[in-house]
Protein backbone atom coordinates (compact mmCIF):
# COMPACT_ATOMS: atom_id res chain seq x y z
CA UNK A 1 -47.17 16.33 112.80
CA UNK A 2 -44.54 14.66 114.68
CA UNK A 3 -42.09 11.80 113.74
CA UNK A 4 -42.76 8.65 115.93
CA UNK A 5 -39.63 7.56 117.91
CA UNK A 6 -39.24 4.55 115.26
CA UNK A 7 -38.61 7.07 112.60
CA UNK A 8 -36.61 9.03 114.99
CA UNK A 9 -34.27 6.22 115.40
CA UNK A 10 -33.53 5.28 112.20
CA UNK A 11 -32.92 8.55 110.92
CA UNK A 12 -30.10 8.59 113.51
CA UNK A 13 -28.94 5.17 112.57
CA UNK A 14 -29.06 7.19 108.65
CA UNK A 15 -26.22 9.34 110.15
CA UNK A 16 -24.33 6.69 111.55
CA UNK A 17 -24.89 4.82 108.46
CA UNK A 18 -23.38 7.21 106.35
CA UNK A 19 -20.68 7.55 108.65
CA UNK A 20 -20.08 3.98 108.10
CA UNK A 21 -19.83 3.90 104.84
CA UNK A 22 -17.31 6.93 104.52
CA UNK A 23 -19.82 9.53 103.19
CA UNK A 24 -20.09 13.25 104.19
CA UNK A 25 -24.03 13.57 103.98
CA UNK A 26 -26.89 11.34 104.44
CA UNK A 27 -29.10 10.63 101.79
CA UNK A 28 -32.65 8.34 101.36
CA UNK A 29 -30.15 5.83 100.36
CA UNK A 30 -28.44 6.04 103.71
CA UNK A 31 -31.75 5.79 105.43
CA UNK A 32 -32.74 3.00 103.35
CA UNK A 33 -30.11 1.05 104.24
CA UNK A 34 -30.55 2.29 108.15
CA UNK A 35 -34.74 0.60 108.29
CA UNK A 36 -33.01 -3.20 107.95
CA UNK A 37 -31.02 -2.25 111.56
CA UNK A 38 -34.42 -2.01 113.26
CA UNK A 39 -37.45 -4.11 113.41
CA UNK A 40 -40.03 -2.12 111.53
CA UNK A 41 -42.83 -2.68 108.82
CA UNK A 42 -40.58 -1.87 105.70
CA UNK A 43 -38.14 -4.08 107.26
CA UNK A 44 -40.78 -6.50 107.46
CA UNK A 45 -41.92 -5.82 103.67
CA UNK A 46 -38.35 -6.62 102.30
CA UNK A 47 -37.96 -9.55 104.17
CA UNK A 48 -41.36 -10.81 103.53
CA UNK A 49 -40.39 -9.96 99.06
CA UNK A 50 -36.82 -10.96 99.77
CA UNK A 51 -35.72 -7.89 98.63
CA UNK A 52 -31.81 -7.56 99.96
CA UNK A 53 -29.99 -4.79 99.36
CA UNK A 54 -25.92 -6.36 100.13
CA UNK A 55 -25.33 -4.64 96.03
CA UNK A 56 -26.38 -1.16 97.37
CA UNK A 57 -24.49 -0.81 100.57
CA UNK A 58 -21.43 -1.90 98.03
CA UNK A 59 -21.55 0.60 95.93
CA UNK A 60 -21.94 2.75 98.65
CA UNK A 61 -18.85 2.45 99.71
CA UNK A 62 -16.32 4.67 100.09
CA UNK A 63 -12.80 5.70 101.66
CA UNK A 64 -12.97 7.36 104.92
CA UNK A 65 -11.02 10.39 104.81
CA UNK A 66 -10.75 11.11 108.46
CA UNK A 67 -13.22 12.50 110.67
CA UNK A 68 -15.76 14.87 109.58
CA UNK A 69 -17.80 16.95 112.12
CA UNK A 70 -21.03 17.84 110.68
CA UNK A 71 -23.36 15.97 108.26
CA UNK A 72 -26.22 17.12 106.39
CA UNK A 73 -28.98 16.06 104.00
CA UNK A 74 -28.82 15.79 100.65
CA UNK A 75 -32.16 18.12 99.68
CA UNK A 76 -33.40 15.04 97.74
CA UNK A 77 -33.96 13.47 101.24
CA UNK A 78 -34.67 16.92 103.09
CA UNK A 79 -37.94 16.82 100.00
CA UNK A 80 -38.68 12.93 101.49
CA UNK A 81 -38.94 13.62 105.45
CA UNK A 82 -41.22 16.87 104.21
CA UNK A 83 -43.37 14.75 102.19
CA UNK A 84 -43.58 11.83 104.29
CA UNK A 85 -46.05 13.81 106.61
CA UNK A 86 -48.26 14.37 103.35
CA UNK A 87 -48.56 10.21 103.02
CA UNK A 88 -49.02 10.38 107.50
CA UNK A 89 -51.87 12.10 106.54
CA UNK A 90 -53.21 10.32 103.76
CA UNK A 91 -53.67 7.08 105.67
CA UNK A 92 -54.75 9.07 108.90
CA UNK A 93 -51.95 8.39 111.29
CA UNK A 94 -51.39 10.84 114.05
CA UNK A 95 -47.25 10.82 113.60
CA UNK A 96 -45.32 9.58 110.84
CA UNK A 97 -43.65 6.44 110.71
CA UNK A 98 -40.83 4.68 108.24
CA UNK A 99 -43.90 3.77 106.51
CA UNK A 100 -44.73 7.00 105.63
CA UNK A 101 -41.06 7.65 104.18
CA UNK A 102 -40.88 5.02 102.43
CA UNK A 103 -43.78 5.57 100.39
CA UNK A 104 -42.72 9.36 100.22
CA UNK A 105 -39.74 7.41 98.44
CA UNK A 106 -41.22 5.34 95.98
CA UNK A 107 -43.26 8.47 94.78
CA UNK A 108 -40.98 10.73 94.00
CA UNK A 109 -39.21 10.12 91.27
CA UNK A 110 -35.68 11.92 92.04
CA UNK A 111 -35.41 10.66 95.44
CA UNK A 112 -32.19 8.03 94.53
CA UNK A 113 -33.68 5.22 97.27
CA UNK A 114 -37.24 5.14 95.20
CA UNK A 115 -35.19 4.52 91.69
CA UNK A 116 -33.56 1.61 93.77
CA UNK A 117 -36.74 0.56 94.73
CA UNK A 118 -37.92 0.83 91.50
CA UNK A 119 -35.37 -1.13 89.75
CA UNK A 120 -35.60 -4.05 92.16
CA UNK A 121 -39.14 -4.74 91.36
CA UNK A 122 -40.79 -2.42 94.48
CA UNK A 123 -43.73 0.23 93.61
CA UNK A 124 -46.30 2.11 95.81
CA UNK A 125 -48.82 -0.22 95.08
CA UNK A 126 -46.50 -3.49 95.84
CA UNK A 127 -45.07 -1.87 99.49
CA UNK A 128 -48.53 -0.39 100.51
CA UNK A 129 -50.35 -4.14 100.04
CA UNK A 130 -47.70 -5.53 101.60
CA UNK A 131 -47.61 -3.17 104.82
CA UNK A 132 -51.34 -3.78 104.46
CA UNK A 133 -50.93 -7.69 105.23
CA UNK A 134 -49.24 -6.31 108.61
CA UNK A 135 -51.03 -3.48 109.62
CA UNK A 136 -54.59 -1.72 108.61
CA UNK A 137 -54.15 1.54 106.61
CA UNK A 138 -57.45 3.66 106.09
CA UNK A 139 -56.63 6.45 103.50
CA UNK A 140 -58.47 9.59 101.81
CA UNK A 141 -58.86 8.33 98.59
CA UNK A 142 -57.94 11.79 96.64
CA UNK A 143 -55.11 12.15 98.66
CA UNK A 144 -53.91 8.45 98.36
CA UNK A 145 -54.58 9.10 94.12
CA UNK A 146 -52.38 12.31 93.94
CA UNK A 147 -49.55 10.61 96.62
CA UNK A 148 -49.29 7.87 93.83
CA UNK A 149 -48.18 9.72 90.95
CA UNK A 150 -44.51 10.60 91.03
CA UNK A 151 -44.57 13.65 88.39
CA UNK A 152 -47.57 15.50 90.91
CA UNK A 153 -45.46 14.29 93.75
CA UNK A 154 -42.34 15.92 92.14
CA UNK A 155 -44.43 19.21 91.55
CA UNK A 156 -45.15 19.03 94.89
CA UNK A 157 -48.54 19.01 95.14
CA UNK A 158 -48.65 17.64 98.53
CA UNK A 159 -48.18 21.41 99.57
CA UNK A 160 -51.72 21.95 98.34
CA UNK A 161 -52.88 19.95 101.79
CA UNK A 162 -50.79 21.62 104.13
C-alpha cells in the first residue's frame, strides 16, 4: 500500500522539521509537529479540540551544531509508518494518509508523539470521532478492536494481517 502524496509531504516537512529544531534524526514527534504546516484532517482535529502544541516544539529545541548530512528515523517512528498501513487497512482506504499515522501513534504505546497525545487529553477513540465529523471511515470491526489496544499494537499484532 502506498503513502498518499499528503503523507508524503509531511514526512518531508518531518525532516526539515527536525532540521529546524537542531536535531540529528526525525522522530513521530518531529512529524507531529510537521501535520500543523499542512492543511490536513489531524490538523483539522487539533484545531477543531484546540489542542496546540507551542510547549512541545520548546522542548524540542536544541543547539544546532553545524550541518549534518544524513538523517534517519528513530525505530520508534520507523514501527509508526509500518503500522500506519495496518490502520489504512482497517478503515479500507486504498493509500495511507496522516490519518492513518496518527492513529498508528496513539496506539502504540512507546511511540513518544502518542504519550504526548495522551497526556494532552487525545485517545484513539477522541481523534477517530473527530476525523469522523470530517470525513466517513468504514472499518473491519476485528481489525479496528485489535488496532485499539496499545499492548497488542506493541506486540505487533498488526503483522498477523499482512
Amino acid at each position: 500500500m502506498k503513502f498518499s502524496a499528503e503523507l508524503d509531504n509531511v514526512i518531508s516537512d518531518s525532516r526539515l522539521t527536525a532540521i529546524e529544531l537542531g536535531s540529528e534524526y526525525i522522530s513521530s514527534l518531529h512529524f507531529l509537529i510537521a501535520i500543523l504546516n499542512s492543511d490536513n484532517l489531524p490538523n483539522k482535529v487539533f484545531n477543531n479540540k484546540n489542542w496546540r502544541f507551542q510547549k512541545l516544539i520548546d522542548s524540542m529545541k536544541k543547539d544546532k551544531k553545524g550541518k549534518i548530512e544524513k538523517y534517519y528515523l528513530t525505530e520508534e517512528f520507523e514501527f509508526t509508518l509500518k503500522n500506519a498501513k495496518y490502520y489504512a487497512k482497517t478503515y479500507l482506504d486504498n493509500e495511507v494518509n496522516v490519518e492513518h499515522i496518527i492513529l498508528s501513534t496513539i496506539a502504540d504505546k512507546k511511540s513518544l508523539a502518542g504519550k504526548y497525545l495522551n497526556e494532552i487529553g487525545m485517545d484513539y477513540s477522541t481523534f477517530k470521532t473527530e476525523c469522523e465529523k470530517n470525513r466517513k471511515m468504514t472499518s473491519k470491526p476485528i481489525m479496528e478492536f485489535l488496532g485499539r489496544h496499545r499492548v497488542l499494537v506493541s506486540l505487533g499484532i498488526q503483522k498477523l494481517t499482512e
